[in-house]
Protein backbone atom coordinates (compact mmCIF):
# COMPACT_ATOMS: atom_id res chain seq x y z
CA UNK A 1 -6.07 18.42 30.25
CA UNK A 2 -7.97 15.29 31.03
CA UNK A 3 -6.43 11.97 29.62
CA UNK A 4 -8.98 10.57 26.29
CA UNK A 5 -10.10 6.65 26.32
CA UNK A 6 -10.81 5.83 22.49
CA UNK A 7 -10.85 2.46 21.85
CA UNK A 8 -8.97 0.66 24.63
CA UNK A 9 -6.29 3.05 23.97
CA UNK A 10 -5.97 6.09 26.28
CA UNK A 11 -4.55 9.10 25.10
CA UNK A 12 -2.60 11.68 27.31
CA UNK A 13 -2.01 15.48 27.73
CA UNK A 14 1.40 17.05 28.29
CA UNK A 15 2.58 16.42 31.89
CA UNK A 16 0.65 12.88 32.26
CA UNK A 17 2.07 12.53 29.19
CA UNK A 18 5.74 10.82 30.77
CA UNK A 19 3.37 9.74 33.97
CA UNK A 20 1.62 7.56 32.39
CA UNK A 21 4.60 5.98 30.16
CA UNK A 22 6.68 5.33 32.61
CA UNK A 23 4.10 3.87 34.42
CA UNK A 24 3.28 1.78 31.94
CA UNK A 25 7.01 0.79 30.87
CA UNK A 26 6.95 -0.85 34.92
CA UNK A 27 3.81 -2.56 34.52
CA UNK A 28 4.58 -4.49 31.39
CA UNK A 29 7.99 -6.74 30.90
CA UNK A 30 9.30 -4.72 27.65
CA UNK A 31 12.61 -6.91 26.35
CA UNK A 32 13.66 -3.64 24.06
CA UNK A 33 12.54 -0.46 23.37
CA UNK A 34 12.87 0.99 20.18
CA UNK A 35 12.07 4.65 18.83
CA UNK A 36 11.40 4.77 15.28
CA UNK A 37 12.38 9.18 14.60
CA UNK A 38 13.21 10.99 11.87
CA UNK A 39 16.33 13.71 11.06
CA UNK A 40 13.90 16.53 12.65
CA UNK A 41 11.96 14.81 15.50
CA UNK A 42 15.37 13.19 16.62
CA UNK A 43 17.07 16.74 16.82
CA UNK A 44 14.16 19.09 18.24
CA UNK A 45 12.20 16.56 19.95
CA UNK A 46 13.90 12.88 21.11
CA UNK A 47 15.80 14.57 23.56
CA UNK A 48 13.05 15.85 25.65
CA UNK A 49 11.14 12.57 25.55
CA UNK A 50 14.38 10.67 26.67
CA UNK A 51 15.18 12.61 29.35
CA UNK A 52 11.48 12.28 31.38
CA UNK A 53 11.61 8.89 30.66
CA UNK A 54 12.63 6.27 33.32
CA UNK A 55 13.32 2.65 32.89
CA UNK A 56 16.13 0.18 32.80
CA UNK A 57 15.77 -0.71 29.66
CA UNK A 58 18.08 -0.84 26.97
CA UNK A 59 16.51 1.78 23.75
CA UNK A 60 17.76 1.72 20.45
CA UNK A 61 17.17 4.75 18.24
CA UNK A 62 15.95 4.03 14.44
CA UNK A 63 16.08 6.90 12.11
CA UNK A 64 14.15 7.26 8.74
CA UNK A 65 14.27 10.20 6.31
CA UNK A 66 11.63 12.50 6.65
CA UNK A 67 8.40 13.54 4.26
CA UNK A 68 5.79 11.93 2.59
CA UNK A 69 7.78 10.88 -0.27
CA UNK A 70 9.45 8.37 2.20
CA UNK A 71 5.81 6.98 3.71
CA UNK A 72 6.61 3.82 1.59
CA UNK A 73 6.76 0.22 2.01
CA UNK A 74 10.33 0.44 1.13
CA UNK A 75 11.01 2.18 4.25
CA UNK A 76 8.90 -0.05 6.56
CA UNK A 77 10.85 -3.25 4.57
CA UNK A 78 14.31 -0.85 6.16
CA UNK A 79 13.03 -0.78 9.59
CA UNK A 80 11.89 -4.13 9.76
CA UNK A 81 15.63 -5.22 8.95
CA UNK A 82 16.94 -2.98 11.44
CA UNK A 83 14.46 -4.63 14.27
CA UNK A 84 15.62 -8.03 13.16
CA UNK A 85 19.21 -7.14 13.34
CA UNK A 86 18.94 -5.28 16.75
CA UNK A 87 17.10 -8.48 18.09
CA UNK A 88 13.59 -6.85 18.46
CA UNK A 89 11.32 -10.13 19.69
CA UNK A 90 7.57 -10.32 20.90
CA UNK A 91 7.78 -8.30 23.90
CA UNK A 92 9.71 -5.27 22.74
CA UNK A 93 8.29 -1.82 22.37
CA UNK A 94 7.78 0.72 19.52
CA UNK A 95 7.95 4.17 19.94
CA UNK A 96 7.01 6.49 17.25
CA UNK A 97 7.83 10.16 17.81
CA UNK A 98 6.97 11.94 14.44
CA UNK A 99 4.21 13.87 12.88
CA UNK A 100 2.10 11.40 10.49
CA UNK A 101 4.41 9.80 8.68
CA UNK A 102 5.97 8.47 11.34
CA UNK A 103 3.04 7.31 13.31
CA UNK A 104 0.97 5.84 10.40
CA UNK A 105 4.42 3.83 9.20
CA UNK A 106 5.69 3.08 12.80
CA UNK A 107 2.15 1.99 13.57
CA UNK A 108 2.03 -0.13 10.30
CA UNK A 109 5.45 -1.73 11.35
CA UNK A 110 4.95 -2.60 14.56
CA UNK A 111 1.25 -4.70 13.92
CA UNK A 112 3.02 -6.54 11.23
CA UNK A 113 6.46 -7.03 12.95
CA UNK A 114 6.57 -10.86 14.27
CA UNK A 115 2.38 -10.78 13.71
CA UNK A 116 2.43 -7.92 16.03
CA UNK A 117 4.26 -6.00 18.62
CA UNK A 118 3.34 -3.56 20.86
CA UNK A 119 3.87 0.18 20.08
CA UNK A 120 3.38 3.87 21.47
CA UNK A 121 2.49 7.31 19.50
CA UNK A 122 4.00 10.51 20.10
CA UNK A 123 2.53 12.99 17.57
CA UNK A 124 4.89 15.69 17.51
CA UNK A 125 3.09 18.07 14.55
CA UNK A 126 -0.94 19.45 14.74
CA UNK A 127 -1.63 17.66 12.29
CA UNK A 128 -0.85 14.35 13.87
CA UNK A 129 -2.01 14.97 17.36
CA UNK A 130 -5.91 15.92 15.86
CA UNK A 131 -5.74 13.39 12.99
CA UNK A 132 -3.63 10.67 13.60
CA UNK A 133 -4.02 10.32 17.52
CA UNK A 134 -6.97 8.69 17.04
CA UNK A 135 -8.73 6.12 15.14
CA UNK A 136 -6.02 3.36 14.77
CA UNK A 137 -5.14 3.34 11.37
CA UNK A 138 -1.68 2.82 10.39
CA UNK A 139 -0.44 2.58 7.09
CA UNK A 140 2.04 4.00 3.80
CA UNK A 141 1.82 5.22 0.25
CA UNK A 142 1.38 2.89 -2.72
CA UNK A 143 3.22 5.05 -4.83
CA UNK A 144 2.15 8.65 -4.91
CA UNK A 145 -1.38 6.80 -3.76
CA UNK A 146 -2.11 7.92 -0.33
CA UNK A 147 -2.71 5.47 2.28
CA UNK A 148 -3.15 2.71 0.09
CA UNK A 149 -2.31 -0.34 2.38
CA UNK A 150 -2.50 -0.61 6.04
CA UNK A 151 -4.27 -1.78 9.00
CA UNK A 152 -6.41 -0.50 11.94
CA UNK A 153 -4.92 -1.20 14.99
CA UNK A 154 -4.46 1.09 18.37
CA UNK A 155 -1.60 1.87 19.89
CA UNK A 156 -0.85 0.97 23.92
CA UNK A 157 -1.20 4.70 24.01
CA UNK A 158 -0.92 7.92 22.54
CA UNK A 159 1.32 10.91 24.57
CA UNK A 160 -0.07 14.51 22.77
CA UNK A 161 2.62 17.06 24.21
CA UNK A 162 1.33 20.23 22.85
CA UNK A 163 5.32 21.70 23.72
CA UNK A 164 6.79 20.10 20.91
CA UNK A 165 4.62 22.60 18.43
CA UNK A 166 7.14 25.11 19.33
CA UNK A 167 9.21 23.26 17.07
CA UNK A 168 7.00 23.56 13.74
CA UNK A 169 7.34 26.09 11.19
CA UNK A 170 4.18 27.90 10.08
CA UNK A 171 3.59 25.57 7.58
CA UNK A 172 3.35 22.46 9.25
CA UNK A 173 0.85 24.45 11.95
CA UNK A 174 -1.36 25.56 8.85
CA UNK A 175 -1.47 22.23 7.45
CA UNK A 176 -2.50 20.58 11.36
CA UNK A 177 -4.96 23.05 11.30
CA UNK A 178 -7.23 22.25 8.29
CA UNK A 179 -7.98 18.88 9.89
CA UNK A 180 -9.22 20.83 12.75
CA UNK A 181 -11.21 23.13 10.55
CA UNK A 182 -12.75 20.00 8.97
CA UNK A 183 -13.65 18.92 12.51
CA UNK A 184 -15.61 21.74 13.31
CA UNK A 185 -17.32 21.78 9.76
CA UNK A 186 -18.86 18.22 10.35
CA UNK A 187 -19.38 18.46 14.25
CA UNK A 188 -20.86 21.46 15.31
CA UNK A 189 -21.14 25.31 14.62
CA UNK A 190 -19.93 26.15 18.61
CA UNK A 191 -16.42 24.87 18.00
CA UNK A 192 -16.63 25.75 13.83
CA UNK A 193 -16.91 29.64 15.27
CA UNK A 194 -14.27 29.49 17.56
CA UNK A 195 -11.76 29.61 14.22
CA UNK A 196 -13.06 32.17 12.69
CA UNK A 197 -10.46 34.73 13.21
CA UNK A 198 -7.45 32.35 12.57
CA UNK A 199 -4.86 34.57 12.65
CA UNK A 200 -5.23 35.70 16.74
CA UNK A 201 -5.50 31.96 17.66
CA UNK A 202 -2.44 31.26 20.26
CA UNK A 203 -1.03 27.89 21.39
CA UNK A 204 -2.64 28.54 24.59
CA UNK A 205 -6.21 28.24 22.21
CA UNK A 206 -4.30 25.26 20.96
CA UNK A 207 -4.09 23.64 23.61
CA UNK A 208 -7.91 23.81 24.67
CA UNK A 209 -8.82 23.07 20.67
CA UNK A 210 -6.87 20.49 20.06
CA UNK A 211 -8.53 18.97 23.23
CA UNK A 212 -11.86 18.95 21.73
CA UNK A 213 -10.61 18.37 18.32
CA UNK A 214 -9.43 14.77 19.53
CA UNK A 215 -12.86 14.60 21.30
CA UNK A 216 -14.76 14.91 18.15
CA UNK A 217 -12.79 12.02 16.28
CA UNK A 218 -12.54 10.09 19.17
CA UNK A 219 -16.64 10.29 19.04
CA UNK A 220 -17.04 9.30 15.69
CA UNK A 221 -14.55 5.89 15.58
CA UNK A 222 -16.13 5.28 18.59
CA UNK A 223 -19.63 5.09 16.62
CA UNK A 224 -17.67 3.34 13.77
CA UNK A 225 -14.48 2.06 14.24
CA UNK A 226 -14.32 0.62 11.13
CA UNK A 227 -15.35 3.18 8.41
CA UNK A 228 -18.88 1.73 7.44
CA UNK A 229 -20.97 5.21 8.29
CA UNK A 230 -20.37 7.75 10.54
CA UNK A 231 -16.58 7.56 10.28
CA UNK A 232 -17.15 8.56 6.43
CA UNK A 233 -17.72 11.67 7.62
CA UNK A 234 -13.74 12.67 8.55
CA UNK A 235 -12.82 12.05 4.86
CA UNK A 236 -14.90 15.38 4.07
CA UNK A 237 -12.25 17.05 1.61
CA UNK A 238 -10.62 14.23 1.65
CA UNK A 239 -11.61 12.87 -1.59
CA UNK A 240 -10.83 15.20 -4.06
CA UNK A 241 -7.87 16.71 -1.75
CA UNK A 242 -5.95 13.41 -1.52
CA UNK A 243 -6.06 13.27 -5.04
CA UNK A 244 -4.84 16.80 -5.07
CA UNK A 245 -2.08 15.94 -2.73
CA UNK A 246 -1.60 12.72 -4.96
CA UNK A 247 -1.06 14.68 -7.95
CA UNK A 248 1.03 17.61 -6.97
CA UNK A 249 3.49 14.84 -5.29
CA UNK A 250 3.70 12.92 -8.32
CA UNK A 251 4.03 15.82 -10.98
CA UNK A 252 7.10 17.11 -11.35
CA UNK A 253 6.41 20.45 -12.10
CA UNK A 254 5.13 20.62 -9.51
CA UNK A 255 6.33 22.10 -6.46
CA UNK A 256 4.50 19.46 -3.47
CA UNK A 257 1.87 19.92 -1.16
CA UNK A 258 1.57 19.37 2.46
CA UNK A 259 -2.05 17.21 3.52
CA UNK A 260 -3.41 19.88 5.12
CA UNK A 261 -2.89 22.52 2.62
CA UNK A 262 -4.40 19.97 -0.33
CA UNK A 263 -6.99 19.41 1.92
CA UNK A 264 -8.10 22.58 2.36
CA UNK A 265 -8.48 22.92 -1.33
CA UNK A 266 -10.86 19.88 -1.24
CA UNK A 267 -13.16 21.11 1.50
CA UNK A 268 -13.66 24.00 -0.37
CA UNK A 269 -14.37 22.01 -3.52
CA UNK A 270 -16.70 19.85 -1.38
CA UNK A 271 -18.75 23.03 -0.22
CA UNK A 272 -19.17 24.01 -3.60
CA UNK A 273 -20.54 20.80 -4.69
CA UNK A 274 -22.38 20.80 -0.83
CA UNK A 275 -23.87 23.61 -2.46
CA UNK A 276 -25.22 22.40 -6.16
CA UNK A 277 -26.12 18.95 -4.79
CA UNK A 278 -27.30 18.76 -1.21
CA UNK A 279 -28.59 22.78 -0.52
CA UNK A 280 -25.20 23.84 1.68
CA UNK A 281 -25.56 27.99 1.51
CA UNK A 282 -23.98 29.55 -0.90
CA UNK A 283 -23.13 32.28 1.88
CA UNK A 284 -21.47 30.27 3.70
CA UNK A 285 -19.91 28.35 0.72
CA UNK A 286 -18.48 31.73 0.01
CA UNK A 287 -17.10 32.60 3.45
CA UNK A 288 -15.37 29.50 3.94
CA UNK A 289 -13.45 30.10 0.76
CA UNK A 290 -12.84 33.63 1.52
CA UNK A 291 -11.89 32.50 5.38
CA UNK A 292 -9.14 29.50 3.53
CA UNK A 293 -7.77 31.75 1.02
CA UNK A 294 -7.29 34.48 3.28
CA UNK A 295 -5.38 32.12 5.47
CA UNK A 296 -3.68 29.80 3.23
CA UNK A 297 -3.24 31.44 0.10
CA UNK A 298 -4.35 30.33 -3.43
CA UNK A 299 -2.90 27.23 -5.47
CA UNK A 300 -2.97 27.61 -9.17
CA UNK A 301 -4.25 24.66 -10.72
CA UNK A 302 -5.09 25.32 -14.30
CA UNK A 303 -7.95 23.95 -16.44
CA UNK A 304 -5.92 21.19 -18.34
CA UNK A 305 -5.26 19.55 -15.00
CA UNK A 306 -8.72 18.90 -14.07
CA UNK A 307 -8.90 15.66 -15.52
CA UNK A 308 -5.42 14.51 -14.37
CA UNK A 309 -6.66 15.15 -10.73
CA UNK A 310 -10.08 13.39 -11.47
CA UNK A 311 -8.35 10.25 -12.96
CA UNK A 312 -6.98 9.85 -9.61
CA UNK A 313 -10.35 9.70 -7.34
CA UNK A 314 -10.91 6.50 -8.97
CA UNK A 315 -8.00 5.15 -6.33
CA UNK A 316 -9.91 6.87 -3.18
CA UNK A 317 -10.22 4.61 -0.29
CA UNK A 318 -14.35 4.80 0.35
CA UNK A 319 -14.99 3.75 -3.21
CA UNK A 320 -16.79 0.66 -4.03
CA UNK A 321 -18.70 -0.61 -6.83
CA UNK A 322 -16.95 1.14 -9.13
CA UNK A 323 -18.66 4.52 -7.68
CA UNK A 324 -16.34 7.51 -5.94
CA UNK A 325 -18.47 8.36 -2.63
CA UNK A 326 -18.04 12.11 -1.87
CA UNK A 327 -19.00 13.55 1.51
CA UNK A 328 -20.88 16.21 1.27
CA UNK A 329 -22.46 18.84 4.20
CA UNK A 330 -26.14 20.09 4.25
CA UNK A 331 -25.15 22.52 6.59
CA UNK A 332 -22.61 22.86 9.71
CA UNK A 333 -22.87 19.46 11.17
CA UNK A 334 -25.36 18.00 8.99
CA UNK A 335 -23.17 15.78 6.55
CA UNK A 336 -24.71 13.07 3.80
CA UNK A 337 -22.30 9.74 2.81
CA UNK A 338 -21.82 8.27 -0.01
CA UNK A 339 -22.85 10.85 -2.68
CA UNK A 340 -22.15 10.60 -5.89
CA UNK A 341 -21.06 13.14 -7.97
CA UNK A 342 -20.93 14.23 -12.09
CA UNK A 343 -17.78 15.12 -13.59
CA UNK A 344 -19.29 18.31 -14.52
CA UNK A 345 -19.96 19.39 -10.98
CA UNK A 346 -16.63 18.74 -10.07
CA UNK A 347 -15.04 20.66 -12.87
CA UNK A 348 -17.75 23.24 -11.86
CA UNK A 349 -15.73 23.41 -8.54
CA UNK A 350 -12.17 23.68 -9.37
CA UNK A 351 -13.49 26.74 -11.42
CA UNK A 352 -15.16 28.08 -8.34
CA UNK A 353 -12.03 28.08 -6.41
CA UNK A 354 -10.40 29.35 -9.15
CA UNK A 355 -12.27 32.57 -9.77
């Protein structure tokens, strides 16, 4: 697959994937390298990368614990102190091999490490190598707040090697694949039609999809790098999803939700509301709930959580004024920013996906 340029940083495809970083590993005086893993990408998935890798150089291997619950700045504070004490200066290297809590914390510690040091993604999880591959923004939790501080900076590069998806359980390649679904909902009906029969898709599709997947995101923070229009348009689900996500993480009868899986709860909240507020078909509003559920299943969220959830939007990242700005779709491709939406509408939705 032909390599991506998004934003100075280029972003490679399986084989080209070690070309290109060993390349770059001679062309640039690297004191240290450092790979930031955790418990499951250092045992399926560090020993492939080491082994096509070729350079001098001395690498040190930092391991975090796994899961969102960990995305904190408590961890970054951890890793920081290990870099200091392994004398990491100016010119060493980090190398995050992880899904996206590994690249959005990694990211976030290396651009605040000594003002700044350079750094490499690996996204080992579908999720990471459509979402998080592109777009720059590193960050960590405030709490169970998604995403709450960070920064947008780009990596040197990003290596997608679609082989370490062998690795994932179902889950995880359920939850990569809502962001994906998303994509096609607010690009274009040609590549929204190509998952419609989700369950014959193989990683030979993958491989093609994810390709264009990337393209589509790397389109849209080309537009707007820094989230003032266009780039709105990626949070679609986002908004009442995250909070979703936020609240099943922090609830403790509650049994937690991966992003993708909260998220596809939100989109189809968001075509509901797509639907009372902006004209999105109702037809189609129903098939892409029938198309989610059939794939992912049904979360129970009961009536006397509704408000619980909606407390939480007040926290989302595109709000301002004091207003929460929903994205909303007119149709396939055709997506309005910065809506604003009634309580009642949204209460309207969870009952939706409900019935």
């Amino acid at each position: 697959m032909e390599s991506i340029v998004a934003n100075n940083c280029t972003i490679h495809f399986n084989n080209t994937c070690y070309s290109s970083i060993n390349k770059h590993l001679k062309e640039n005086n690297f004191s240290k390298i450092f790979i930031l893993v955790d418990e499951n990408t250092h045992q399926y998935c560090l020993p492939r990368f080491i082994e096509k890798l070729e350079t001098n150089i001395a690498i040190e291997i930092i391991e975090i614990e796994s899961g969102e619950i960990n995305k904190t700045i408590e961890t970054c504070v951890g890793v920081w102190n290990t870099l200091s004490e392994l004398n990491a200066d100016r010119k060493s290297l980090l190398i995050n091999i992880g899904g996206g809590v590994i690249t959005d914390l990694g990211g976030f510690v290396a651009c605040t490490f000594k003002r700044g040091i350079a750094y490499v993604n690996v996204p080992t999880t579908l999720l990471s190598m459509v979402d998080a591959s592109v777009g720059g923004k590193t960050g960590v939790d405030l709490g169970h707040l998604k995403n709450q501080i960070g920064v947008i900076s780009n990596p040197d590069l990003v290596l997608i090697d679609t082989q370490f998806l062998h690795t994932l359980p179902q889950n995880q390649m359920r939850s990569g694949l809502a962001e994906m679904l998303k994509h096609g909902l607010i690009s274009n009906e040609g590549y929204w039609n190509k998952f419609q029969e989700l369950s014959n898709l193989t990683l030979k599709d993958l491989d093609t999809l994810i390709h264009e997947s990337v393209m589509i995101k790397k389109h849209v923070v080309d537009v707007d790098p820094f989230e003032n229009g266009l780039r709105k348009t990626l949070n679609f689900g986002h908004t009442l999803g995250h909070a979703i996500e936020s609240y099943f993480l922090s609830n403790p009868n509650k049994t937690p939700l991966l992003h993708g899986e909260a998220i596809v709860i939100g989109m189809i909240l968001a075509c509901y509301i797509s639907t009372e507020l902006v004209g999105f078909p109702m037809e189609l509003t129903s098939s892409i709930k029938s198309l989610f559920v059939d794939y992912y299943g049904k979360v129970s969220i009961e009536e006397s959580e509704y408000s619980a959830i909606m407390e939480l939007l007040k926290y989302d990242k595109k709000n301002n004024h004091g207003n929460i700005n929903f994205v909303l779709l007119e149709g396939i491709g055709k997506h309005k920013i910065d809506c604003l939406v009634d309580d009642a509408v949204i209460i309207d939705a969870f009952k939706f996906y409900a019935s």
